[in-house]
C-alpha atoms as a PDB file:
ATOM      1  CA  UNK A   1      -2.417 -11.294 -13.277  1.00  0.00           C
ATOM      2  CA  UNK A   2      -6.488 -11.392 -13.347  1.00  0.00           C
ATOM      3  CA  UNK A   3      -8.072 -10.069 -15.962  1.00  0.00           C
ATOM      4  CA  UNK A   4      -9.630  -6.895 -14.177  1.00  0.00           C
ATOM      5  CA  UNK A   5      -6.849  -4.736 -14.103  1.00  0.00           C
ATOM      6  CA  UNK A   6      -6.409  -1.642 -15.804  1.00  0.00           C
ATOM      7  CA  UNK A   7      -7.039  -0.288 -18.423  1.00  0.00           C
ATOM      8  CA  UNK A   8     -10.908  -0.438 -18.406  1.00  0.00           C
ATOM      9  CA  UNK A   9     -13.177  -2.368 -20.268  1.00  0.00           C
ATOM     10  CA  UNK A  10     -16.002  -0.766 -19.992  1.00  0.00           C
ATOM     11  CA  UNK A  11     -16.405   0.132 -23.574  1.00  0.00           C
ATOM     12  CA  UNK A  12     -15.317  -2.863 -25.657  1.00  0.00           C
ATOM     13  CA  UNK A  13     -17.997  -3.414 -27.762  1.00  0.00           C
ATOM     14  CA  UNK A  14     -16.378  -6.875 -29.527  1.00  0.00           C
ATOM     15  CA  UNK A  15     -13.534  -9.260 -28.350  1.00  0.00           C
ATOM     16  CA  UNK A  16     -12.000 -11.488 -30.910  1.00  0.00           C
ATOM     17  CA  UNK A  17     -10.511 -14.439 -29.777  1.00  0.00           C
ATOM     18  CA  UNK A  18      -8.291 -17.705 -30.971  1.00  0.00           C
ATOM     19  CA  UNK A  19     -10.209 -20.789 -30.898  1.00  0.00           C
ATOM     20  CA  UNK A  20      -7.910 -23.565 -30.161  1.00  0.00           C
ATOM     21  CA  UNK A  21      -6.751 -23.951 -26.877  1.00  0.00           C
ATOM     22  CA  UNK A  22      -7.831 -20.771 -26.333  1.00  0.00           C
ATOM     23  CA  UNK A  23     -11.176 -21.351 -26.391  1.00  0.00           C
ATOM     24  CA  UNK A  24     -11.487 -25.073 -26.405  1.00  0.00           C
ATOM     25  CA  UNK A  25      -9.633 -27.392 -23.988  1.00  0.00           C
ATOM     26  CA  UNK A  26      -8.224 -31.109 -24.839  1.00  0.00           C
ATOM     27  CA  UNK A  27     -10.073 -30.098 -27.982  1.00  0.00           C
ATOM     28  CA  UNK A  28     -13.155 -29.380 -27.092  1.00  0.00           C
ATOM     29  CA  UNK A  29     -15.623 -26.744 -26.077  1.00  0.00           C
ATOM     30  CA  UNK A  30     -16.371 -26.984 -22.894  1.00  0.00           C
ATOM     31  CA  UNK A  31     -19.980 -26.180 -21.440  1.00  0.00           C
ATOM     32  CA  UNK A  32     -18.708 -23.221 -19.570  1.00  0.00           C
ATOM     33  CA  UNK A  33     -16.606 -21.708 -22.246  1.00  0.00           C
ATOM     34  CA  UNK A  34     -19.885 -22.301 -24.396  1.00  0.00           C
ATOM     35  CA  UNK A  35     -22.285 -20.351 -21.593  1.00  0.00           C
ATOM     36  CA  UNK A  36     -19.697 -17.482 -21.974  1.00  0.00           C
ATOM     37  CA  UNK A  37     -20.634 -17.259 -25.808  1.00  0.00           C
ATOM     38  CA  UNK A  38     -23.956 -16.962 -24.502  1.00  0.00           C
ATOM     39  CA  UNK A  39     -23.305 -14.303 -21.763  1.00  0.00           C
ATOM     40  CA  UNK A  40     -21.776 -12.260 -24.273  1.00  0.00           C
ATOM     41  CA  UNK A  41     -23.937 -12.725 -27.119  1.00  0.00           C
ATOM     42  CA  UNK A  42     -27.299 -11.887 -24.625  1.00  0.00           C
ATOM     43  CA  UNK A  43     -25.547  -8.904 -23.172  1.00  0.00           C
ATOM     44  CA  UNK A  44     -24.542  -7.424 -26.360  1.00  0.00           C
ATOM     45  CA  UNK A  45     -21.093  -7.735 -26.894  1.00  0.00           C
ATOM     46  CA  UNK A  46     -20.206  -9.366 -30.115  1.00  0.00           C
ATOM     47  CA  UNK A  47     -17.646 -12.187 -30.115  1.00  0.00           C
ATOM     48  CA  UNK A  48     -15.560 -12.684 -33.516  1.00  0.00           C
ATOM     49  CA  UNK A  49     -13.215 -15.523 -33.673  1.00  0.00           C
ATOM     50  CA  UNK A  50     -10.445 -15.938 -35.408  1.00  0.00           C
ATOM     51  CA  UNK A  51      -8.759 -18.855 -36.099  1.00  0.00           C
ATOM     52  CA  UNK A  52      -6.261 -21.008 -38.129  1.00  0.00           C
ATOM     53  CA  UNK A  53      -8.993 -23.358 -38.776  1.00  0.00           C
ATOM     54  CA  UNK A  54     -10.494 -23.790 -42.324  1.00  0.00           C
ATOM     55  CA  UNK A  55     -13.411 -22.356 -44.405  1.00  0.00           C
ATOM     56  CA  UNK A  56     -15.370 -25.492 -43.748  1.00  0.00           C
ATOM     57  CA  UNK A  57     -15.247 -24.747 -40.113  1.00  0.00           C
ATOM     58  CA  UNK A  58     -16.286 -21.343 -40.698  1.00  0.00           C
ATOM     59  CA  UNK A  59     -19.277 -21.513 -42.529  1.00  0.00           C
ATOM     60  CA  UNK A  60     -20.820 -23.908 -39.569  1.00  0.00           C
ATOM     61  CA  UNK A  61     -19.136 -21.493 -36.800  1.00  0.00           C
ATOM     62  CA  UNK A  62     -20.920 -18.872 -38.511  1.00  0.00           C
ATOM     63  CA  UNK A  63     -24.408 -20.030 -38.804  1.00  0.00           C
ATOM     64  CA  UNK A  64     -24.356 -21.904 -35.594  1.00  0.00           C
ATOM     65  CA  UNK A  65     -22.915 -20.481 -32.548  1.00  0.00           C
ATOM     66  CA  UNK A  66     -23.520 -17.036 -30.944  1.00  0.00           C
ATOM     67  CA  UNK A  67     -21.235 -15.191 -32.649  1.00  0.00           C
ATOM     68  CA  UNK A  68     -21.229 -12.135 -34.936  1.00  0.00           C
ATOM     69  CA  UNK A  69     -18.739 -13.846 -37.284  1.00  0.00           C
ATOM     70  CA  UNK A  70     -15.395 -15.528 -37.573  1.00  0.00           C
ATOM     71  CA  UNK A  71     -12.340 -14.807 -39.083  1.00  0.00           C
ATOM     72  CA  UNK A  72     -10.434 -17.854 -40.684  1.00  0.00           C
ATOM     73  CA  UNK A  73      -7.521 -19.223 -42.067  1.00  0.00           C
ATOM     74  CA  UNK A  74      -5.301 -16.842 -40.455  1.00  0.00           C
ATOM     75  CA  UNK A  75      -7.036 -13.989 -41.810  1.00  0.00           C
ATOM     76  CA  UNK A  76      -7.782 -15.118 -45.442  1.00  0.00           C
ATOM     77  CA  UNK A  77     -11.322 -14.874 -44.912  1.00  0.00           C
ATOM     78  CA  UNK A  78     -14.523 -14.077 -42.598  1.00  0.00           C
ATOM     79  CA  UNK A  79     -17.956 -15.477 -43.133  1.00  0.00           C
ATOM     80  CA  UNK A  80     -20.907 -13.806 -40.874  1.00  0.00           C
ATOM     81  CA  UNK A  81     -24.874 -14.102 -40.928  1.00  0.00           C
ATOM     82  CA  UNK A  82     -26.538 -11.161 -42.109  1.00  0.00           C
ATOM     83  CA  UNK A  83     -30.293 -11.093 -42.982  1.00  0.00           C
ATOM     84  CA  UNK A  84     -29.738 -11.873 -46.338  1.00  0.00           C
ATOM     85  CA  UNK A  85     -27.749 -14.969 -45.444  1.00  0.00           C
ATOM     86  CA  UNK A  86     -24.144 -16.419 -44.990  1.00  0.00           C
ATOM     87  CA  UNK A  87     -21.669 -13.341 -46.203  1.00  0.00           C
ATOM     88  CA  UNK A  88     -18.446 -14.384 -47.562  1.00  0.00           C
ATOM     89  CA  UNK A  89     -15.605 -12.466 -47.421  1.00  0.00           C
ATOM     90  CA  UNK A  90     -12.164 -13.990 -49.175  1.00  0.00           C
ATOM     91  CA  UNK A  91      -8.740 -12.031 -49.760  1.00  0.00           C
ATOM     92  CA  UNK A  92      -8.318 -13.632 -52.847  1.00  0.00           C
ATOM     93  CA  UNK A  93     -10.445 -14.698 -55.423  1.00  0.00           C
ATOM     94  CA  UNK A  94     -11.031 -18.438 -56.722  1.00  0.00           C
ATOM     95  CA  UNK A  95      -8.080 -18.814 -59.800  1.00  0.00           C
ATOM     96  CA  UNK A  96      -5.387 -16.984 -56.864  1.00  0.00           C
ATOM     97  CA  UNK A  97      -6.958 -19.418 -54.435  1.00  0.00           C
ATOM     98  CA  UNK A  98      -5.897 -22.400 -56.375  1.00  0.00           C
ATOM     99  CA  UNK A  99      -2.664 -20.859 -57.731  1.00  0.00           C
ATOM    100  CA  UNK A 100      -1.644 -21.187 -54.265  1.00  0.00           C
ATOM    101  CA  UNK A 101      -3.097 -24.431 -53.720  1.00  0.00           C
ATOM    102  CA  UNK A 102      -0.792 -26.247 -56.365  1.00  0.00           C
ATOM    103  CA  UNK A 103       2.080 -24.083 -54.806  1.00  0.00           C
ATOM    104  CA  UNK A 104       1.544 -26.012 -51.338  1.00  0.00           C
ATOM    105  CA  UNK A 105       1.587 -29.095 -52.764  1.00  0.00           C
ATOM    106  CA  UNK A 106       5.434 -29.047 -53.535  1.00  0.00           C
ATOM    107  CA  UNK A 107       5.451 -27.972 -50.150  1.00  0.00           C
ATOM    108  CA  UNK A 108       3.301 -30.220 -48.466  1.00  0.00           C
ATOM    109  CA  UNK A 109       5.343 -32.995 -50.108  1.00  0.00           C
ATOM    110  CA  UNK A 110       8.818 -31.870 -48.864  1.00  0.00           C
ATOM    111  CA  UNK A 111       7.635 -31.882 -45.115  1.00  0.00           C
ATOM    112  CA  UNK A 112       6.242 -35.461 -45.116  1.00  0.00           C
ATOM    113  CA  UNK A 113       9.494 -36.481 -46.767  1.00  0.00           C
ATOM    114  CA  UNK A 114      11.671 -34.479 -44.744  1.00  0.00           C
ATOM    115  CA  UNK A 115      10.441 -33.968 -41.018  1.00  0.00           C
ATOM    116  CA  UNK A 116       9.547 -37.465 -39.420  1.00  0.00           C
ATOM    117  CA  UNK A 117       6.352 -37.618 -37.323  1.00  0.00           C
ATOM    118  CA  UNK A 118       4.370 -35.008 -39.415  1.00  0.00           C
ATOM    119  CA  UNK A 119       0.926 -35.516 -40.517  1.00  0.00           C
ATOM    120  CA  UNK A 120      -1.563 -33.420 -42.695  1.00  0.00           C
ATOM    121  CA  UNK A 121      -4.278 -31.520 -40.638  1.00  0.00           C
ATOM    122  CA  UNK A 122      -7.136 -33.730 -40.589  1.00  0.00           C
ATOM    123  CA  UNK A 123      -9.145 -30.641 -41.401  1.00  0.00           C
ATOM    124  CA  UNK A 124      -7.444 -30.244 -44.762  1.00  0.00           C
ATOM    125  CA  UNK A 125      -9.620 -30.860 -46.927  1.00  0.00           C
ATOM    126  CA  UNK A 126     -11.919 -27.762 -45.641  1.00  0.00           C
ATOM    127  CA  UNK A 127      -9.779 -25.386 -46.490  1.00  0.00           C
ATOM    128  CA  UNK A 128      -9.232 -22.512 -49.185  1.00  0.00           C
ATOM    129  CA  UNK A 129      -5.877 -20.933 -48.823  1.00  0.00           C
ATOM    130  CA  UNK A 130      -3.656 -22.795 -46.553  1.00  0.00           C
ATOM    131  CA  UNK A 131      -1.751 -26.111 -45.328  1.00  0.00           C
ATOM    132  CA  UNK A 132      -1.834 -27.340 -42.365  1.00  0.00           C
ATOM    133  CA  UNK A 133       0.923 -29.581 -40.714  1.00  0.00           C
ATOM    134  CA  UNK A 134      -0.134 -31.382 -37.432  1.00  0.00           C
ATOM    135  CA  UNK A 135       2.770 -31.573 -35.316  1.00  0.00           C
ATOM    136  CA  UNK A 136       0.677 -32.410 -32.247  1.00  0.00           C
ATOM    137  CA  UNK A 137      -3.773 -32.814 -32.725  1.00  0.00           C
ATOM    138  CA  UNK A 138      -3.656 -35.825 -33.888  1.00  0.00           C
ATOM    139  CA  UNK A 139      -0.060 -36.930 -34.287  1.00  0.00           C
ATOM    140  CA  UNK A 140       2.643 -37.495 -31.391  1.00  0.00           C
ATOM    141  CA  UNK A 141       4.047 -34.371 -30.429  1.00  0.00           C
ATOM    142  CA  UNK A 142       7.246 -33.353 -32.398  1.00  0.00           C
ATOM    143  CA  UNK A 143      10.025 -31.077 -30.973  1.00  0.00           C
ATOM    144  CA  UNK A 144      10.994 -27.692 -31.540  1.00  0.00           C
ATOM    145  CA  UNK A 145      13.661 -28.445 -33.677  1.00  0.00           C
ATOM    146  CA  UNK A 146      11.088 -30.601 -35.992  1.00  0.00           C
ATOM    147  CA  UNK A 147       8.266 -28.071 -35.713  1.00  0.00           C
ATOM    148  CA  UNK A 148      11.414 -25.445 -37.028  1.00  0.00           C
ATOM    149  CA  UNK A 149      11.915 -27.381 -40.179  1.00  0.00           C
ATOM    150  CA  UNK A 150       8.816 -27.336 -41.284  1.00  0.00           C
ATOM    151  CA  UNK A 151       8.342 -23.260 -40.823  1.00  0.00           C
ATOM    152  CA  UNK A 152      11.667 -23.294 -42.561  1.00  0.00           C
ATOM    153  CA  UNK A 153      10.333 -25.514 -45.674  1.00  0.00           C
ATOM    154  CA  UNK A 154       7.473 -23.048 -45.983  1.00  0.00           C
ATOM    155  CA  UNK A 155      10.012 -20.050 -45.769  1.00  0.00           C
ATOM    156  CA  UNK A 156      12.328 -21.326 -48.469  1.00  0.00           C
ATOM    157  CA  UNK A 157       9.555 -21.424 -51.390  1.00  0.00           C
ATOM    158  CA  UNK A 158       8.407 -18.382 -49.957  1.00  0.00           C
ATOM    159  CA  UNK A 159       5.495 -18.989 -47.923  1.00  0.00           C
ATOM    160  CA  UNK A 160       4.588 -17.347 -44.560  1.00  0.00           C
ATOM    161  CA  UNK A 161       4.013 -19.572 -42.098  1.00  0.00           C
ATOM    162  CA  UNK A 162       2.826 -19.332 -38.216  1.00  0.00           C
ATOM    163  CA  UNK A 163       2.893 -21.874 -35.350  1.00  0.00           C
ATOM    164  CA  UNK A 164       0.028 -22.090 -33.457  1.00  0.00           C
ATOM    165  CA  UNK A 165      -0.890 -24.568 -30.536  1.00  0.00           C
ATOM    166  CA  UNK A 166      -1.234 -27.727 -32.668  1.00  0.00           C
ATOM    167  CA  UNK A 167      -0.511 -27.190 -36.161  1.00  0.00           C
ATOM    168  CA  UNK A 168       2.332 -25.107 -38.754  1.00  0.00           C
ATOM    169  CA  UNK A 169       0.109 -23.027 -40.678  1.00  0.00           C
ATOM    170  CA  UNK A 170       1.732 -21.819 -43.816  1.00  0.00           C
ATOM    171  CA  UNK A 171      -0.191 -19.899 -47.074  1.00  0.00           C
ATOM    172  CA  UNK A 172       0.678 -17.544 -49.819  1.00  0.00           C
ATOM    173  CA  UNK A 173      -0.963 -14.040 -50.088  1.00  0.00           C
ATOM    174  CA  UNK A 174      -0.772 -11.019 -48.421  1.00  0.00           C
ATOM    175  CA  UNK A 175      -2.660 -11.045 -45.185  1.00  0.00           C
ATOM    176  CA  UNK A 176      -2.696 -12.450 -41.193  1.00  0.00           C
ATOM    177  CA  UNK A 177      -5.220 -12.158 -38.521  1.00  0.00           C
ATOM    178  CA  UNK A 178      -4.472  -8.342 -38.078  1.00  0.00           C
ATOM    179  CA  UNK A 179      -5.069  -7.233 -41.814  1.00  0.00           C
ATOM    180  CA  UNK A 180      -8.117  -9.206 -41.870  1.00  0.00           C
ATOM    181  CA  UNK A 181      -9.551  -8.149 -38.242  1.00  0.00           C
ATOM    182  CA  UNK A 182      -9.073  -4.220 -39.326  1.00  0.00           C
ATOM    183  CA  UNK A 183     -11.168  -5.322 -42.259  1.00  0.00           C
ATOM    184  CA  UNK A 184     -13.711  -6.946 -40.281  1.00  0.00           C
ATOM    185  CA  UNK A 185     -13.756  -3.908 -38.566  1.00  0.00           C
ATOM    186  CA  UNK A 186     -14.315  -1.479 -41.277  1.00  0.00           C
ATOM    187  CA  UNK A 187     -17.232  -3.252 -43.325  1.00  0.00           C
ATOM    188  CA  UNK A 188     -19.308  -4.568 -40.334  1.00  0.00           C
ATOM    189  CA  UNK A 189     -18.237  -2.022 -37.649  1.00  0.00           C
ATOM    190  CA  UNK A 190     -17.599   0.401 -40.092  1.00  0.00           C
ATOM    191  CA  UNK A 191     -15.005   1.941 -38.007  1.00  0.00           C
ATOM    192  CA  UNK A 192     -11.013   1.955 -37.916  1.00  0.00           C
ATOM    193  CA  UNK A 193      -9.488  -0.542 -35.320  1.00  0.00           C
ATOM    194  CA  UNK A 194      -6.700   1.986 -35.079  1.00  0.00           C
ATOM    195  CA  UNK A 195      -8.462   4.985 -34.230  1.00  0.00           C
ATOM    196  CA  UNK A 196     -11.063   2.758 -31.572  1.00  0.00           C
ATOM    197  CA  UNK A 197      -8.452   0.393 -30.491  1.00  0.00           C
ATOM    198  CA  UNK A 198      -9.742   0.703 -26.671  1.00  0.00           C
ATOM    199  CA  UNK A 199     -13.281  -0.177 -27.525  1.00  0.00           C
ATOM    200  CA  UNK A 200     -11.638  -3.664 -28.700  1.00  0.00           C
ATOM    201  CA  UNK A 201     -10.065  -6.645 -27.345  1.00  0.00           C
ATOM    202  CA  UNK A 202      -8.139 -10.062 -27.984  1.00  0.00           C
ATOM    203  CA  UNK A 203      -8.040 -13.471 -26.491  1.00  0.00           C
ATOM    204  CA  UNK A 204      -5.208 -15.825 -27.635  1.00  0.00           C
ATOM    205  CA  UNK A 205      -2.718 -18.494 -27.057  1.00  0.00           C
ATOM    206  CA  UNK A 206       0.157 -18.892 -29.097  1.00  0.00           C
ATOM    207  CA  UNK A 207       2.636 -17.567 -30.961  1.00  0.00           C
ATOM    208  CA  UNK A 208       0.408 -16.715 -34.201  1.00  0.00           C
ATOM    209  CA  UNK A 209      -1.490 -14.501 -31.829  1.00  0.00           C
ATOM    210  CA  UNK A 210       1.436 -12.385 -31.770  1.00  0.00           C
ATOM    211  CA  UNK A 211       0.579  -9.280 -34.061  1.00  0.00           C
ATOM    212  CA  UNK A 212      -2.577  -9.067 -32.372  1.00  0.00           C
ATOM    213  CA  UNK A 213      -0.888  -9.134 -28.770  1.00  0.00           C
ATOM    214  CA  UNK A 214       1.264  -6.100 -29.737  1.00  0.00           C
ATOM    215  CA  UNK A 215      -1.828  -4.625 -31.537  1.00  0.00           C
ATOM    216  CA  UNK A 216      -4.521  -4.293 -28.996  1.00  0.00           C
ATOM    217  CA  UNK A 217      -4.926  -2.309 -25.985  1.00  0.00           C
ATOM    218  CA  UNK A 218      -6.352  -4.971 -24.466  1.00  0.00           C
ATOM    219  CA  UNK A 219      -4.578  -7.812 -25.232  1.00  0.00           C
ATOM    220  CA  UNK A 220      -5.584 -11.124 -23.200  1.00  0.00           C
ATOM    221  CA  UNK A 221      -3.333 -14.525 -22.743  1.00  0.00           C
ATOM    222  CA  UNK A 222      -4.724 -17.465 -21.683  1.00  0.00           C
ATOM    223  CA  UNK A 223      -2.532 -18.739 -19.145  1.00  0.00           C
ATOM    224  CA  UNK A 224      -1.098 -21.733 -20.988  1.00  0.00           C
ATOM    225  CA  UNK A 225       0.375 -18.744 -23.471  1.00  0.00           C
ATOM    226  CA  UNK A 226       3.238 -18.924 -20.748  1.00  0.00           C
ATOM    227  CA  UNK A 227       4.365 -21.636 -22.825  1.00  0.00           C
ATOM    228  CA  UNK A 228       5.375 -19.552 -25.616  1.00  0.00           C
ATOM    229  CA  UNK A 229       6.253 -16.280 -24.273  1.00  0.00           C
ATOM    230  CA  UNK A 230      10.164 -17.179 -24.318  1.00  0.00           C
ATOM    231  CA  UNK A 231       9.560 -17.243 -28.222  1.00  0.00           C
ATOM    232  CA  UNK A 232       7.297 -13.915 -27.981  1.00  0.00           C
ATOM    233  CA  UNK A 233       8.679 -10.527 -28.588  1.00  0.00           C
ATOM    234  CA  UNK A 234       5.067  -9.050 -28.270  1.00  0.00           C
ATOM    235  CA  UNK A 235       3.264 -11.048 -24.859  1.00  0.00           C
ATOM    236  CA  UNK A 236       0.161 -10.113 -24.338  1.00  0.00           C
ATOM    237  CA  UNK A 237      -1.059  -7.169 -22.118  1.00  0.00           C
ATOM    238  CA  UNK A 238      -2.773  -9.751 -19.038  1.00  0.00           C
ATOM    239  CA  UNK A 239      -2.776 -13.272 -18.304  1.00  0.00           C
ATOM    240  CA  UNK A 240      -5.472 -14.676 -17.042  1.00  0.00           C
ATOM    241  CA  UNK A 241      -5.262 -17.564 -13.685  1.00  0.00           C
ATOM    242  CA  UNK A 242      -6.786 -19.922 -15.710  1.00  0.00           C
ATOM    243  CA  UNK A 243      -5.879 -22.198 -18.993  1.00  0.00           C
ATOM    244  CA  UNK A 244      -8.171 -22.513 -21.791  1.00  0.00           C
ATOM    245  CA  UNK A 245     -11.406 -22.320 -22.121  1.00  0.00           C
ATOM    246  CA  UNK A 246     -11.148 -21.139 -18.351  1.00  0.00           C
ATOM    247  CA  UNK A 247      -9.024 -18.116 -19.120  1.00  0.00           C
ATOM    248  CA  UNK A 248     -10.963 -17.609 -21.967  1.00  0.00           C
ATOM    249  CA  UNK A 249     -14.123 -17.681 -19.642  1.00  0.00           C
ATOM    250  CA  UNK A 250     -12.513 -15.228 -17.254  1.00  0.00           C
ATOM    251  CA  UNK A 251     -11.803 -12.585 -19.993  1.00  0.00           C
ATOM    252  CA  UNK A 252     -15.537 -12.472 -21.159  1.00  0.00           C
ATOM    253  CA  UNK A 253     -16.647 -12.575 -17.618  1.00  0.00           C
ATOM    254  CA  UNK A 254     -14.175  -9.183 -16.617  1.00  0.00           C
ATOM    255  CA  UNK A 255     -15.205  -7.204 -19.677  1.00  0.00           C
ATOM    256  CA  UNK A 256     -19.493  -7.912 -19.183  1.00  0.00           C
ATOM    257  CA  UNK A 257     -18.610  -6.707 -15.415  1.00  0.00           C
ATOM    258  CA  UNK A 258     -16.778  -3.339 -16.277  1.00  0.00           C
ATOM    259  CA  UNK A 259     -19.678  -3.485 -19.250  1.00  0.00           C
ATOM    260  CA  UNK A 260     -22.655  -3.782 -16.428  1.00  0.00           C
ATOM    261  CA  UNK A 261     -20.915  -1.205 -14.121  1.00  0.00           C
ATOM    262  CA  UNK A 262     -20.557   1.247 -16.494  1.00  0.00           C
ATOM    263  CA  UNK A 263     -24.779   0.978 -17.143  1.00  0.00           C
END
């Protein structure tokens, strides 16, 4: 289903989106999915996204590319320019931070003991709240049953975890990429995602896209979500022809149309 079907877009004012392999393809951003960031940025509609990927990542995401902030680590923080500088928003403060740290490490040991094939994130050392397990960026691709036992390791000491396209992302603390995207809502927007919900939309990929799926009005899919929906209870609303950075190219592209007719 193309992404110009009902209900109308006309009056989202931001889309958050995944990153990885929602955005990016193989990987990478691609020039087109990059000239969407622009589209959107030049015509006024604000592009948040919201990733798995660490603080590191964030703080360069959020001074260099046209966006008006990004959500990371599954929703344990945001970071955004303002004219006073790079804002930084956390869940938790520093001594909870590290709490949890030394809580993943037992973790982080029982995987690479216990579930063959499975690397560390090579973006580890960026981040602030979570662990990453690579079960197919830069390690061969394991199988559902091995990508299982790790969400199951992180279970049993009590930690929440979420597959996403490439890595089991598992952290301590109360929050995902819904709690923190209302937030983001409320202190820059300085409205409630619940009561706008239609003037808001979502681009994602994978299963830890899930709560937003169910969450948003308009809910996008990338087409290579297809992949997961047989482990989705929440799918999202459309799915767009394309893969990737294509799909994600497509959903911009619909929402500055309805935008421009609407003018």
């Amino acid at each position: 289903m193309p992404p110009t079907s009902e209900p109308s877009l006309e009056n989202v004012r931001c889309l958050f989106t995944d990153i990885d392999d929602t955005m990016s393809t193989n990987g990478r951003i691609t020039r087109e999915a990059y000239d969407a960031l622009w589209r959107a940025h030049d015509a006024g509609l604000a592009i948040v996204p919201v990733t798995g990927r660490p603080a590191g990542w964030c703080d360069h995401i959020a001074r260099m590319w046209p966006v008006d902030g990004v959500i990371g680590e599954n929703g344990g923080l945001y970071m955004r320019m303002t004219e006073q500088g790079l804002h930084r928003e956390f869940r938790y403060d520093e001594a909870t931070r590290a709490e949890f740290r030394k809580r993943l490490e037992k973790i982080r040991e029982e995987v690479l003991s216990t579930v063959p094939g499975s690397g560390i994130a090579s973006d580890q050392p960026y981040r602030e709240y979570d662990l990453a397990i690579d079960f197919s960026e830069d390690v061969e691709p394991l199988s559902q049953e091995s990508v299982a036992k790790i969400v199951s390791i992180f279970e049993a000491h009590g930690a929440t975890a979420k597959i996403s396209s490439i890595h089991v992302n598992g952290w301590f603390g109360d929050f995902d990429k819904l709690t923190m995207t209302e937030q983001y809502a409320r202190d820059v927007f300085g409205v409630s995602l619940s009561e706008e919900n239609e003037t808001f939309a979502f681009c994602g990929d994978s299963p830890n896209d899930e709560p937003m799926f169910a969450y948003f009005k308009h809910s996008f899919g990338v087409a290579n979500v297809r992949e997961f929906l047989p482990q989705m209870q929440s799918p999202p609303a459309i799915i767009t022809q394309s893969e990737t950075g294509e799909g994600f190219t497509e959903v911009v592209d619909a929402i500055l149309k309805e935008r421009q007719a609407k003018q």
